[in-house]
C-alpha atoms as a PDB file:
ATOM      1  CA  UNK A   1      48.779-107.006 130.373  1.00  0.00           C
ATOM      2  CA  UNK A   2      45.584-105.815 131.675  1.00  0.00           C
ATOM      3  CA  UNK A   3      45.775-102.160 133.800  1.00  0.00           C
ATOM      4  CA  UNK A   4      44.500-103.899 137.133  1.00  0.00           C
ATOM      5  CA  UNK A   5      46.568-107.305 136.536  1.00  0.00           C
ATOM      6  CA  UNK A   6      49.694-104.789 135.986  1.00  0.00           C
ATOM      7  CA  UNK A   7      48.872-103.006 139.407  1.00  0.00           C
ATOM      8  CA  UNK A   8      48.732-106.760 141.185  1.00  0.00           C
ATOM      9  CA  UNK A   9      51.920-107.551 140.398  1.00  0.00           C
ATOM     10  CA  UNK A  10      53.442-104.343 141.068  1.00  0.00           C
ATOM     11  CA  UNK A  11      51.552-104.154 144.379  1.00  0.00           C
ATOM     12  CA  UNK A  12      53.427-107.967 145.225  1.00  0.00           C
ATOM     13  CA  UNK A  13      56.825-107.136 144.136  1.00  0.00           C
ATOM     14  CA  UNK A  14      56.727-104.004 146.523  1.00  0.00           C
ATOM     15  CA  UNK A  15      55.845-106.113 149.751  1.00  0.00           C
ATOM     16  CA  UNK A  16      58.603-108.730 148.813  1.00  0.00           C
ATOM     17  CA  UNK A  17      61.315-107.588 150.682  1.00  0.00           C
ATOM     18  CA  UNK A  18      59.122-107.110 153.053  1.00  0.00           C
ATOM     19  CA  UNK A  19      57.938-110.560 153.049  1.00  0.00           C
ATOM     20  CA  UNK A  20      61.006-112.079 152.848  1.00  0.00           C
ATOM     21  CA  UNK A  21      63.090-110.484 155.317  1.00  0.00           C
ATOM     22  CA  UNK A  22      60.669-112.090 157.615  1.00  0.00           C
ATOM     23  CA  UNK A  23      60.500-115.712 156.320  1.00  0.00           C
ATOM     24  CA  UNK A  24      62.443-117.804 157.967  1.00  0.00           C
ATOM     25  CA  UNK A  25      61.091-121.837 156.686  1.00  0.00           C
ATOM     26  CA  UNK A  26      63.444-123.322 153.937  1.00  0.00           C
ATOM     27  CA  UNK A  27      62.829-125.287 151.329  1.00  0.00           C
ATOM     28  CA  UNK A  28      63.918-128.630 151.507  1.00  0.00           C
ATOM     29  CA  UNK A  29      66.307-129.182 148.739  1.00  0.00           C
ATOM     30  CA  UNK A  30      69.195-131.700 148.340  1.00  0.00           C
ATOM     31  CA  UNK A  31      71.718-129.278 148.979  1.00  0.00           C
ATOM     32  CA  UNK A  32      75.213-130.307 149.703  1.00  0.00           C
ATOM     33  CA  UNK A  33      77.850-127.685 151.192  1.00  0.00           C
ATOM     34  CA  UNK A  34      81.909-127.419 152.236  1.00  0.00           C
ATOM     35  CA  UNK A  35      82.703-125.552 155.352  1.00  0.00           C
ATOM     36  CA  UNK A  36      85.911-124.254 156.007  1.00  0.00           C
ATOM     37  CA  UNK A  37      87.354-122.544 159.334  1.00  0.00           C
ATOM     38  CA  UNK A  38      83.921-122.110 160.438  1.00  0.00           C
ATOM     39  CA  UNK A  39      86.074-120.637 163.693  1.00  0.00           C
ATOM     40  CA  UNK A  40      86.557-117.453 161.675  1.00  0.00           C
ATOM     41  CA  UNK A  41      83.140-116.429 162.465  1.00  0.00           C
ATOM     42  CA  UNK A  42      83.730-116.642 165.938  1.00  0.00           C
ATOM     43  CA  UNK A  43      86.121-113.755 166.059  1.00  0.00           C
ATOM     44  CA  UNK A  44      85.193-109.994 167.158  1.00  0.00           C
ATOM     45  CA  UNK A  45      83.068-111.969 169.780  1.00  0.00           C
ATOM     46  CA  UNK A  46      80.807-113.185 167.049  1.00  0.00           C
ATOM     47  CA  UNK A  47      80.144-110.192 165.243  1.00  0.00           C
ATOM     48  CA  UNK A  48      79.856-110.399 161.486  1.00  0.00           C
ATOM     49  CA  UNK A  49      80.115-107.570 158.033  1.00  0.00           C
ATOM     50  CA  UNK A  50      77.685-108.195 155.147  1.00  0.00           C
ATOM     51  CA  UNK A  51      78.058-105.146 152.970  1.00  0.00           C
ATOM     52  CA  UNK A  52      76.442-106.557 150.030  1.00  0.00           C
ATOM     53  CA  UNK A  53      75.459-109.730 148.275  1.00  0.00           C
ATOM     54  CA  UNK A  54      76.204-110.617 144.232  1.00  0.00           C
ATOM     55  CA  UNK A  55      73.188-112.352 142.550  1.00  0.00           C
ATOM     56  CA  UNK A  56      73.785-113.588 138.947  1.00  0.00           C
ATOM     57  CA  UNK A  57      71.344-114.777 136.573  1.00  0.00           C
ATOM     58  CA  UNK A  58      71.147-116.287 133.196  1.00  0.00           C
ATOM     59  CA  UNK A  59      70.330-113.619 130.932  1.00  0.00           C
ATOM     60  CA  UNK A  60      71.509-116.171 127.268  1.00  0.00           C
ATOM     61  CA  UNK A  61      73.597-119.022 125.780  1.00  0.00           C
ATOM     62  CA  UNK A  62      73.821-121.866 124.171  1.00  0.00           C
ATOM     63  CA  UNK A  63      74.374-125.661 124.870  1.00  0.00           C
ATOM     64  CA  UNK A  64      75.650-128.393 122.053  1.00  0.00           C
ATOM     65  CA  UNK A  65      76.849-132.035 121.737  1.00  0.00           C
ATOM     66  CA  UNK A  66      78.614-134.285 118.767  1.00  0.00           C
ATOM     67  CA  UNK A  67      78.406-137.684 118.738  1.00  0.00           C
ATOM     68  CA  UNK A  68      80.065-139.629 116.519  1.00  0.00           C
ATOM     69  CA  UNK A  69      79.704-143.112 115.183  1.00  0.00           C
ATOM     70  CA  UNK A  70      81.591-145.787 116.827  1.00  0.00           C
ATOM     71  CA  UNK A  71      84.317-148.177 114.974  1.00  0.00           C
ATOM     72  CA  UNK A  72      81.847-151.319 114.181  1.00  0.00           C
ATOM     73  CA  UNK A  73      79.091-149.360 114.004  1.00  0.00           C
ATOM     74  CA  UNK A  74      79.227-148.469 109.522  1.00  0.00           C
ATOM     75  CA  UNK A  75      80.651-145.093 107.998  1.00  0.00           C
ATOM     76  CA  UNK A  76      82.195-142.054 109.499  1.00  0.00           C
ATOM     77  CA  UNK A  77      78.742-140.139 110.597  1.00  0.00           C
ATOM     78  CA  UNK A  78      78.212-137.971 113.034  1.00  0.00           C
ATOM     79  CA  UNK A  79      75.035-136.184 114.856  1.00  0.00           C
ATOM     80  CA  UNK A  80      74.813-132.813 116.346  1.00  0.00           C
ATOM     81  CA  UNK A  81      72.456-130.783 118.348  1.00  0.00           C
ATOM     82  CA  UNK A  82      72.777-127.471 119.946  1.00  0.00           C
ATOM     83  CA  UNK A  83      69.951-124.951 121.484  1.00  0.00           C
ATOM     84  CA  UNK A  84      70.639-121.163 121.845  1.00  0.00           C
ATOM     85  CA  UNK A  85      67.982-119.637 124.296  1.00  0.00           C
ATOM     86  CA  UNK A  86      67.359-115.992 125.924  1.00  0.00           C
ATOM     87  CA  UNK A  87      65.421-114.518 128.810  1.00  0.00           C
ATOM     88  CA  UNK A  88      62.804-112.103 128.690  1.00  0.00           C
ATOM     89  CA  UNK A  89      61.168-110.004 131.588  1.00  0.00           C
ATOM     90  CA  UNK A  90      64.593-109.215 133.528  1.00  0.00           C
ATOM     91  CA  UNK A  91      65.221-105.701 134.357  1.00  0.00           C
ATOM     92  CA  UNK A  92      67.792-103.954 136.409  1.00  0.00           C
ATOM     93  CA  UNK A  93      65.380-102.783 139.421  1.00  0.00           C
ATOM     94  CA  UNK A  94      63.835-106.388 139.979  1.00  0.00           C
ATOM     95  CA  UNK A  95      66.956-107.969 139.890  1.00  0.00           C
ATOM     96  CA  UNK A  96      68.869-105.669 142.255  1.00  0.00           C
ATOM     97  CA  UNK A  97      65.280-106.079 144.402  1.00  0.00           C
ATOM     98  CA  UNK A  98      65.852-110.004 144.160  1.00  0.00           C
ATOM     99  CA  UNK A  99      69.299-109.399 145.355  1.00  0.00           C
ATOM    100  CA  UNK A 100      67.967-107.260 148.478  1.00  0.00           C
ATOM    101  CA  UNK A 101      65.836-109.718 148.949  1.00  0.00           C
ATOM    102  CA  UNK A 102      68.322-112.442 149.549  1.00  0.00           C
ATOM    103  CA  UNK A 103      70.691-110.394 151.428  1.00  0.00           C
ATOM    104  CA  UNK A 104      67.777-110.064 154.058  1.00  0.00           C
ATOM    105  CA  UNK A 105      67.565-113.564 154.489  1.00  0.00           C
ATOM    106  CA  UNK A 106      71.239-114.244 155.020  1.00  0.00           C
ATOM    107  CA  UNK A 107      71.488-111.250 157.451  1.00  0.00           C
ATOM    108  CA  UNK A 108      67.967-112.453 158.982  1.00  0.00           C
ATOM    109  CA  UNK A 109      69.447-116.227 159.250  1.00  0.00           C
ATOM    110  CA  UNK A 110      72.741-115.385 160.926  1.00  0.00           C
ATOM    111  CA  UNK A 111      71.118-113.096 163.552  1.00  0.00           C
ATOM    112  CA  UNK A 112      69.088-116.309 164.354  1.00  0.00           C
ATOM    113  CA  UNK A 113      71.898-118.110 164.841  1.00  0.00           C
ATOM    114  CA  UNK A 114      72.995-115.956 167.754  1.00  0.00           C
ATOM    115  CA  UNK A 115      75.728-113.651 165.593  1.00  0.00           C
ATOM    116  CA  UNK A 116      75.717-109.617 165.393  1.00  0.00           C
ATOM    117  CA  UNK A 117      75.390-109.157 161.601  1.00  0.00           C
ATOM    118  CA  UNK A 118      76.531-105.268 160.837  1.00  0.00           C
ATOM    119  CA  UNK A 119      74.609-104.084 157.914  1.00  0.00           C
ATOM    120  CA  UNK A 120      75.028-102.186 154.801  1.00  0.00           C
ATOM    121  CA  UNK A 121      73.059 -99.566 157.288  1.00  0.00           C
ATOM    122  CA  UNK A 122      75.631 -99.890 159.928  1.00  0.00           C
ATOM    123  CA  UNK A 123      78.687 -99.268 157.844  1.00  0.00           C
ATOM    124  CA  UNK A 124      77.778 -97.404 154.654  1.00  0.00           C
ATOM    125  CA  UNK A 125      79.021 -93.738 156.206  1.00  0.00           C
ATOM    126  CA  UNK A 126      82.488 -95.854 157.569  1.00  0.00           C
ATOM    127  CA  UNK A 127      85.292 -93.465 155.603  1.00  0.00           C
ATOM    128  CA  UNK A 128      86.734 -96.863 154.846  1.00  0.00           C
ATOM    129  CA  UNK A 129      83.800 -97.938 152.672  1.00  0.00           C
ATOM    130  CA  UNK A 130      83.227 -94.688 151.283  1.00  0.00           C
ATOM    131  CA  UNK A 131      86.458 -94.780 149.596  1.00  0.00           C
ATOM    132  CA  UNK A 132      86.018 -98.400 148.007  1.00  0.00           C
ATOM    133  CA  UNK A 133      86.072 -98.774 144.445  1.00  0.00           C
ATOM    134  CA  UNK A 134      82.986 -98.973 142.718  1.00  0.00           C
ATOM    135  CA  UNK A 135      82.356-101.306 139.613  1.00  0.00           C
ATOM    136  CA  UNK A 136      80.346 -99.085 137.223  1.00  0.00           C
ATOM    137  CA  UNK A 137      80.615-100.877 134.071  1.00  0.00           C
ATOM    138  CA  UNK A 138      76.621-101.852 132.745  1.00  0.00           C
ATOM    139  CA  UNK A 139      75.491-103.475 129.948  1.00  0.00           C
ATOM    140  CA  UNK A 140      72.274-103.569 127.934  1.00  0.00           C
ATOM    141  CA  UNK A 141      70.338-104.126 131.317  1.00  0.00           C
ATOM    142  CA  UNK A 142      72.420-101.580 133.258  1.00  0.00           C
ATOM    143  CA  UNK A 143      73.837-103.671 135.018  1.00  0.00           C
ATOM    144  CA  UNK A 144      77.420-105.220 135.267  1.00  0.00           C
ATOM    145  CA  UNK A 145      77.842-108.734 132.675  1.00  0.00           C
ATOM    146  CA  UNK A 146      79.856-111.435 133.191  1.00  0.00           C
ATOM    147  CA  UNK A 147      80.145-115.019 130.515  1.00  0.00           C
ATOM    148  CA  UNK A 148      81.553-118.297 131.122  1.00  0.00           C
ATOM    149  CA  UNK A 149      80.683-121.060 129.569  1.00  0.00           C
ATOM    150  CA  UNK A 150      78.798-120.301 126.388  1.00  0.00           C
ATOM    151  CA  UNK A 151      76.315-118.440 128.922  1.00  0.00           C
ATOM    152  CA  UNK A 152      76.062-114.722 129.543  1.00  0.00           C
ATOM    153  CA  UNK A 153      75.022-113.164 133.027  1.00  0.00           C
ATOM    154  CA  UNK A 154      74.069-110.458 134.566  1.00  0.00           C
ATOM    155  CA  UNK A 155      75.166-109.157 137.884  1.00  0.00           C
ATOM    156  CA  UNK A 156      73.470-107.615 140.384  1.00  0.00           C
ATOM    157  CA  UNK A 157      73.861-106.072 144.016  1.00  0.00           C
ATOM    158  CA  UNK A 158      71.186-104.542 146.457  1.00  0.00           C
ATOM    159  CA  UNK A 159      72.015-101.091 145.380  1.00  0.00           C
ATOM    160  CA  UNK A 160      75.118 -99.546 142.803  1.00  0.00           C
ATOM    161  CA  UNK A 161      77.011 -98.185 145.931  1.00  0.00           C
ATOM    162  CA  UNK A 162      77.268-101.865 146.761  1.00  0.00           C
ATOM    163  CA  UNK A 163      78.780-103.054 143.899  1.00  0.00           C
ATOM    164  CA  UNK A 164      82.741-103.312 144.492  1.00  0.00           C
ATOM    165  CA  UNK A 165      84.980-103.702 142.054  1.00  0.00           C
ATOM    166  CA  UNK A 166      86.382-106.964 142.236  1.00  0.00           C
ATOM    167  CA  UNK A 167      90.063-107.913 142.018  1.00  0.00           C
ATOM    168  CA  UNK A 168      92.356-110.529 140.069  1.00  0.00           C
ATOM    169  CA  UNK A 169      93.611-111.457 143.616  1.00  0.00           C
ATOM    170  CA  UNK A 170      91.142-111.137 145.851  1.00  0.00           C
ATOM    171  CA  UNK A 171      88.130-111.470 143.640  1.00  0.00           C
ATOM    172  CA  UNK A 172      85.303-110.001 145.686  1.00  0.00           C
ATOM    173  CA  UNK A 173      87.001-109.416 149.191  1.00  0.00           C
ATOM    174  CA  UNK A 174      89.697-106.859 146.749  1.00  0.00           C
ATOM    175  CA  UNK A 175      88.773-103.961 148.215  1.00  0.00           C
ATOM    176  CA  UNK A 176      87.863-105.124 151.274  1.00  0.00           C
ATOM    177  CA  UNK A 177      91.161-106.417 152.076  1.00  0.00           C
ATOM    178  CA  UNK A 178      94.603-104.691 152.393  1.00  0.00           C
ATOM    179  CA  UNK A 179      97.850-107.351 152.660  1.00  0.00           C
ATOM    180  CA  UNK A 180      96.100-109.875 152.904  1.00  0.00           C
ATOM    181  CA  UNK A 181      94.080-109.408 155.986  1.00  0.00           C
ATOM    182  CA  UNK A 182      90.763-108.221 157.234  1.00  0.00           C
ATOM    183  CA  UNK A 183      90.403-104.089 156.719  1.00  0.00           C
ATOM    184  CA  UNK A 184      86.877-104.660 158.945  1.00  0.00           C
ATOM    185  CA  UNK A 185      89.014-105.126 162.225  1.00  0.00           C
ATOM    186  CA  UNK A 186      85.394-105.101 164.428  1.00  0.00           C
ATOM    187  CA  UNK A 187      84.087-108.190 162.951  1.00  0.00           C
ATOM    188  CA  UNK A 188      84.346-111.238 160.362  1.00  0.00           C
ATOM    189  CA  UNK A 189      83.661-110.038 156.530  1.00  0.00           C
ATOM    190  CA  UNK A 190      81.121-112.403 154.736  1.00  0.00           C
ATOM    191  CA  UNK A 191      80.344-112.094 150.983  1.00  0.00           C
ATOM    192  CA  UNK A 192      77.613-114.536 149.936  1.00  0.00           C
ATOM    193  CA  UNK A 193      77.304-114.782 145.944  1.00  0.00           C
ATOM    194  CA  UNK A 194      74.008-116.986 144.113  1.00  0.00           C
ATOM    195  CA  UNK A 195      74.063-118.261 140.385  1.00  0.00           C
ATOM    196  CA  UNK A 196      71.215-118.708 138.927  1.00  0.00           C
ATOM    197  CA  UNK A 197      70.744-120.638 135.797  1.00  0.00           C
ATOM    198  CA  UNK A 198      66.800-120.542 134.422  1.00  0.00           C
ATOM    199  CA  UNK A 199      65.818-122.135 131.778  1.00  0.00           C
ATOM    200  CA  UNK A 200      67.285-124.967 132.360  1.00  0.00           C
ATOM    201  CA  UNK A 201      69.552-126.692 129.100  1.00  0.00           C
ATOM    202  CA  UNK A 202      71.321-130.290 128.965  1.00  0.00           C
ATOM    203  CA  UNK A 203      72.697-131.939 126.031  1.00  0.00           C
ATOM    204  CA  UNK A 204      71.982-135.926 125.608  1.00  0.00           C
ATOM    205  CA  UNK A 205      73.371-138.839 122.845  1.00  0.00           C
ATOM    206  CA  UNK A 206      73.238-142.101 122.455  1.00  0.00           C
ATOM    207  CA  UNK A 207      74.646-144.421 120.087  1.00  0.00           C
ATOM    208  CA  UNK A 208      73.219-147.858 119.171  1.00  0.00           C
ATOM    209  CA  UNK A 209      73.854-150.512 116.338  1.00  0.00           C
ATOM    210  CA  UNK A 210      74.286-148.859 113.444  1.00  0.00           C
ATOM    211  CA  UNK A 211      72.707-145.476 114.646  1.00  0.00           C
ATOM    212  CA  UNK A 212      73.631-142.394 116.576  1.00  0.00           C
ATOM    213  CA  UNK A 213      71.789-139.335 117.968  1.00  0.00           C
ATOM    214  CA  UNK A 214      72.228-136.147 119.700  1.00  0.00           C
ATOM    215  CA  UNK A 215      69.560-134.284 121.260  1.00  0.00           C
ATOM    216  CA  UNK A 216      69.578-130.354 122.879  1.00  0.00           C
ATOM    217  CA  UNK A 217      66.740-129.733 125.320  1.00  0.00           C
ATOM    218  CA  UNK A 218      65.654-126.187 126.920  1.00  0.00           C
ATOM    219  CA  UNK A 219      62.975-126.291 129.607  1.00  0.00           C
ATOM    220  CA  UNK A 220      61.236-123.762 131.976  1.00  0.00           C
ATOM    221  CA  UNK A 221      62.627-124.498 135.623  1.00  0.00           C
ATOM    222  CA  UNK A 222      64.962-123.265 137.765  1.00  0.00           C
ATOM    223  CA  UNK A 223      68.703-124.146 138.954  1.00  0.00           C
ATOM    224  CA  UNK A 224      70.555-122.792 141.732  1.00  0.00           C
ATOM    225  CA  UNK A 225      74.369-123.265 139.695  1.00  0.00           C
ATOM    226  CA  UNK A 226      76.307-122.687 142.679  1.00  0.00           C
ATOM    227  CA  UNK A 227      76.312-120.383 146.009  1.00  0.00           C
ATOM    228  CA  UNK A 228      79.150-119.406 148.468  1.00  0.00           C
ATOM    229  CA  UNK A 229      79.404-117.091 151.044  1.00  0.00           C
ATOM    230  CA  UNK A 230      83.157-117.143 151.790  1.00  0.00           C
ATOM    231  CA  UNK A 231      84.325-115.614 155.085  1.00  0.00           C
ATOM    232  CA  UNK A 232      87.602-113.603 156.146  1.00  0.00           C
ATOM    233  CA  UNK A 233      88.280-112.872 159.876  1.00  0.00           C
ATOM    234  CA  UNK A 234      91.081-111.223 161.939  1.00  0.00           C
ATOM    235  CA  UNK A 235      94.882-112.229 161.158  1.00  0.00           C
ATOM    236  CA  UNK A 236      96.013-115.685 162.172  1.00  0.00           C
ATOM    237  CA  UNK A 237      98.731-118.309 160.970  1.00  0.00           C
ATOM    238  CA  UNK A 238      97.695-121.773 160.128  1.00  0.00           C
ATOM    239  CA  UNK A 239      97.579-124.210 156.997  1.00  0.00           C
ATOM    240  CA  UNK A 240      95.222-123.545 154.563  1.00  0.00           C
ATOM    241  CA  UNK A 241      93.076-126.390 154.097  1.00  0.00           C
ATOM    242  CA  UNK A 242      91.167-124.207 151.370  1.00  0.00           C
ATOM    243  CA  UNK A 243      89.092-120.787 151.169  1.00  0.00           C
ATOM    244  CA  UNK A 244      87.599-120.254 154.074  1.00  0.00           C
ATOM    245  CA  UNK A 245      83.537-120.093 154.077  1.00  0.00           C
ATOM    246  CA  UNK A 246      80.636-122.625 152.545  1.00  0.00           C
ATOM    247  CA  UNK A 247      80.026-123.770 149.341  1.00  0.00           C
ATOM    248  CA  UNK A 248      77.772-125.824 147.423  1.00  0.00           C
ATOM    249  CA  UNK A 249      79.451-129.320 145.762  1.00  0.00           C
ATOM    250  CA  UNK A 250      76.849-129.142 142.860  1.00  0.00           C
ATOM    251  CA  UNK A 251      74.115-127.583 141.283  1.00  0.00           C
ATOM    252  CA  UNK A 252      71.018-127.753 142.907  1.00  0.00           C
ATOM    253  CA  UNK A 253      68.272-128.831 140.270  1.00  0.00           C
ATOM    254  CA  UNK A 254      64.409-127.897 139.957  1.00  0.00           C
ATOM    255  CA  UNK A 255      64.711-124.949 142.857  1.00  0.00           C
ATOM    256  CA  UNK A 256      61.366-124.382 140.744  1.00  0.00           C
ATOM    257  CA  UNK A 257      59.908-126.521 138.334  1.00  0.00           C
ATOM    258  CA  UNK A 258      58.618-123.316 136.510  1.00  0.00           C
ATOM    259  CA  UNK A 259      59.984-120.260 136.597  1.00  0.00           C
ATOM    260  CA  UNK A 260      58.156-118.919 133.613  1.00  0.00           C
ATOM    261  CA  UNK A 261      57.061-120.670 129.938  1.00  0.00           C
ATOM    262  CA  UNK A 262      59.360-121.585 126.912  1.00  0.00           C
ATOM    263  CA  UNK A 263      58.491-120.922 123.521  1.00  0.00           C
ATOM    264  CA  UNK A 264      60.638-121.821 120.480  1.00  0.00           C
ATOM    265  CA  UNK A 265      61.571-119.285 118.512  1.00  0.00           C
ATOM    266  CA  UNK A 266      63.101-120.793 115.714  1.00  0.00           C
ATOM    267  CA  UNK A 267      64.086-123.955 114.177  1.00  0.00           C
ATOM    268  CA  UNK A 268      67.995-123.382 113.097  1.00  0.00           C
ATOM    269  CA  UNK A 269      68.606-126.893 111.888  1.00  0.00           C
ATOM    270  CA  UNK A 270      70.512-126.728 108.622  1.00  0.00           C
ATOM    271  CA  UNK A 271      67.789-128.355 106.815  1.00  0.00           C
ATOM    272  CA  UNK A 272      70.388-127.954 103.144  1.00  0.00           C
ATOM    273  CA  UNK A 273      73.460-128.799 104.862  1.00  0.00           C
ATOM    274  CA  UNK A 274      71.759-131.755 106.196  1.00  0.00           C
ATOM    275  CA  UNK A 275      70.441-132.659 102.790  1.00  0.00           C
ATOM    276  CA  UNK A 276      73.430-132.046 100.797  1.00  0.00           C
ATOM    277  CA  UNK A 277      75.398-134.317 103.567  1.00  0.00           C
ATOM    278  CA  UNK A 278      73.313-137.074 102.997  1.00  0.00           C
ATOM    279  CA  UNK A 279      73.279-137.025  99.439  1.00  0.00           C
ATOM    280  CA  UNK A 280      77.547-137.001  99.082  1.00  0.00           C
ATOM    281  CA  UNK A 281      77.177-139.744 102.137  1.00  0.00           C
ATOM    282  CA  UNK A 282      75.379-141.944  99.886  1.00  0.00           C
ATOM    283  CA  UNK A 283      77.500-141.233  96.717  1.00  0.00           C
ATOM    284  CA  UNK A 284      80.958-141.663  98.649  1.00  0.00           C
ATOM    285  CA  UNK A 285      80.445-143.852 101.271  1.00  0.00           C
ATOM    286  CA  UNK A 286      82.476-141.404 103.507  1.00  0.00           C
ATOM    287  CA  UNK A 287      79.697-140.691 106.054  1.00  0.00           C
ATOM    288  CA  UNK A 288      77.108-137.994 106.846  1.00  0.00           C
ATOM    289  CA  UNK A 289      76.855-135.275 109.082  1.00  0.00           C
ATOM    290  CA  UNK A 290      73.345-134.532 110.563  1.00  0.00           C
ATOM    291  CA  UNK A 291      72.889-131.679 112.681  1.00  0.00           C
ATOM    292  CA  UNK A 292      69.658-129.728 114.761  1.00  0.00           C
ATOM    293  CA  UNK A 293      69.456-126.411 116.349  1.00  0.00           C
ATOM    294  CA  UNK A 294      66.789-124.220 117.418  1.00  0.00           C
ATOM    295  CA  UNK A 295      66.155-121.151 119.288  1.00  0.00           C
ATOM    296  CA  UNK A 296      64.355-120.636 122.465  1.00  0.00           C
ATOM    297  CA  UNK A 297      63.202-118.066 125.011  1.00  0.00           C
ATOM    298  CA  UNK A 298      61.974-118.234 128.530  1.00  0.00           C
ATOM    299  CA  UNK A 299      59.383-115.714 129.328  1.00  0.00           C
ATOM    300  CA  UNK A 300      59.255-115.702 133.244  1.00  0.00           C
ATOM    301  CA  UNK A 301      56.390-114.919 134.933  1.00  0.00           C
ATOM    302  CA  UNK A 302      58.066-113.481 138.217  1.00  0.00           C
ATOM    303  CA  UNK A 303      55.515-114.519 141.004  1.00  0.00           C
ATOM    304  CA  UNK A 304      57.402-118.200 139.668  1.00  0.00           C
ATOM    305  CA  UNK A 305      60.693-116.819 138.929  1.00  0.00           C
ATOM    306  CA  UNK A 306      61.088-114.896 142.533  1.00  0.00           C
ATOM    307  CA  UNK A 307      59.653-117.946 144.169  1.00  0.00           C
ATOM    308  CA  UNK A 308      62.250-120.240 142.443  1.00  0.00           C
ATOM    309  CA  UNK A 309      65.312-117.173 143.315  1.00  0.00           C
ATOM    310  CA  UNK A 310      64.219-117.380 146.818  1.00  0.00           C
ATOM    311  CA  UNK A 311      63.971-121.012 146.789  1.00  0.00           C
ATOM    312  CA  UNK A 312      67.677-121.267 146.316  1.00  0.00           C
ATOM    313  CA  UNK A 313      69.015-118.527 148.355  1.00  0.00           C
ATOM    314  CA  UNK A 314      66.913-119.669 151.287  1.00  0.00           C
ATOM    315  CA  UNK A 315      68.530-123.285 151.169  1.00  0.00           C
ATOM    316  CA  UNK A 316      71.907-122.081 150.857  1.00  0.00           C
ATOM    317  CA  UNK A 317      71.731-119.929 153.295  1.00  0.00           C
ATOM    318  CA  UNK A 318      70.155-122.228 155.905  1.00  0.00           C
ATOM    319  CA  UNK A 319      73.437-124.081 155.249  1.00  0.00           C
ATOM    320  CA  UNK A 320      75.271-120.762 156.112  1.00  0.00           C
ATOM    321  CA  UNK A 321      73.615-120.093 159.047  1.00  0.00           C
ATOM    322  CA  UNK A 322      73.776-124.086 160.769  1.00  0.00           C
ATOM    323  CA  UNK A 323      77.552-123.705 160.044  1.00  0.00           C
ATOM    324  CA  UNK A 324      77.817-120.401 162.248  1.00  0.00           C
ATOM    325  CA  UNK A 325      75.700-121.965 164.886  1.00  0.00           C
ATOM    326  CA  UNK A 326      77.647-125.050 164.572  1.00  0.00           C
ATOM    327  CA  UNK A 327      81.070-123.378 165.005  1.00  0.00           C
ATOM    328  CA  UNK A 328      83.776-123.818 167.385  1.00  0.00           C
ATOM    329  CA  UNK A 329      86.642-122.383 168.476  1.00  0.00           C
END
């Protein structure tokens, strides 16, 4: 990178926060949320606890589909495609910056709403929170990992003091939470969380007389994979009608069309196995086995990727911040 395109982009990532914190527009995305006991918020007279945010991106994995042939449809063949990718041009500081950046906007939306939002600021040097466990585990990135799904993640908070350990019980509200109820007695606790899944990768076959295929596919946008911000307030009895807070249904697709470029790295397909398939396919009459692979990497460009990040968090957390001014007692 050239010296004086390196200072530009430095130069822009240190006014982000900045910049953000202060936007308050939204994209519009089709978002679709769940809200549940939006009344919570309204206890401690509408006074609200953020201490931190979790953002998790898409650091590597893998997608694959089999399809097989059908009864009429001649032999026992079947087709296979997978696509391993990775993503370059993470680091630990812009990632824990992205996360600042979206906990700004949640705590900037919820003020607008008409709420007191206590801050990390507000409650850091609470003996309480100094004594909460930290979760200093960090992988290659320095940061904490987490993989589901064939995918691997990253995780990252505003700042390592805000990074709690999370619990098999309580997941992220462990430590924040002591028999079951509230340990922030002055006001409702809200944890929002943000996956992020860029590139994007879907699988894809088809069958047809006498054919089959299966196809991987990595491309450059941006998905917001799911968001919550999930709520606990002061001690109450009622049914449970589920966790308390909002939630997206779905994914929310193309929060950026770009979030970088894709290159592929290498073709994996078996080209021998393929060939040797064919060959005892054609002597045995017992069917083939084709299969395709490759390997891919996204290289974001973060002017995109930030946009896209922010994108995401700002529609979700619209959706936080109508149900709090929608809420009744």
């Amino acid at each position: 990178m050239h010296p004086s395109r390196r200072l530009i982009c430095l130069a822009a990532l240190a006014a982000w926060p900045l910049w953000s914190a202060a936007q308050t527009d939204a994209p519009s995305l089709p978002i679709q949320v769940n809200v549940v006991n939006p009344e919570d918020l309204l206890d401690s007279n509408k006074t609200l606890v953020i201490p931190t945010v979790y953002l998790t991106l898409l650091v590597d994995g893998r997608v694959a589909a089999t399809k097989q042939s059908g009864l009429f449809s001649g032999g026992n063949n079947s087709a296979k495609a997978s696509a391993s990718y990775q993503v370059d041009g993470l680091d630990k500081a812009y990632a824990q910056q992205l996360a600042q950046a979206a906990y700004d906007d949640a705590v900037t939306r919820l003020r607008a709403a008409g709420y007191t939002v206590l801050t990390w600021a507000d409650i850091k040097d609470r003996e309480m929170v100094r004594s909460l466990a930290r979760d200093t585990s960090a992988g290659p990135m320095g940061l904490p990992t987490f993989s589901e799904g064939g995918n691997n993640y990253v995780i990252a908070t505003p700042s390592d003091e805000q990074f709690f350990k999370k619990g098999l019980g309580g997941g992220w509200f462990a430590e924040f939470q002591q028999g079951g109820k509230n340990r922030f007695t002055d006001a409702t606790l809200i944890i929002p969380t943000y996956t992020i899944h860029a590139p994007q990768a879907w699988t894809g076959t088809s069958a047809g007389y006498k054919s089959i295929s299966a196809e991987a596919n990595v491309a450059e946008g941006m998905n917001l994979w799911v968001a919550n911000a999930h709520w606990m307030g002061q001690p109450k009895s009622r049914m449970m009608r589920g966790i308390p807070g909002v939630a997206t249904r779905q994914q929310v697709i193309n929060v950026t069309e770009k979030a970088g470029s894709v290159t592929k790295l290498a073709d994996t397909t078996p080209q021998a196995a393929n060939a040797l398939s064919g060959l005892l396919g054609a002597l045995t009459g017992s069917g083939t086995i084709s299969a395709s692979s490759g390997l891919y990497k996204l290289t974001i460009d973060r002017e995109a990727y930030t946009q896209g990040v922010m994108n995401g968090v700002r529609a979700f957390n619209t959706e936080l911040a109508r149900a709090a001014a929608e809420a009744k007692p």
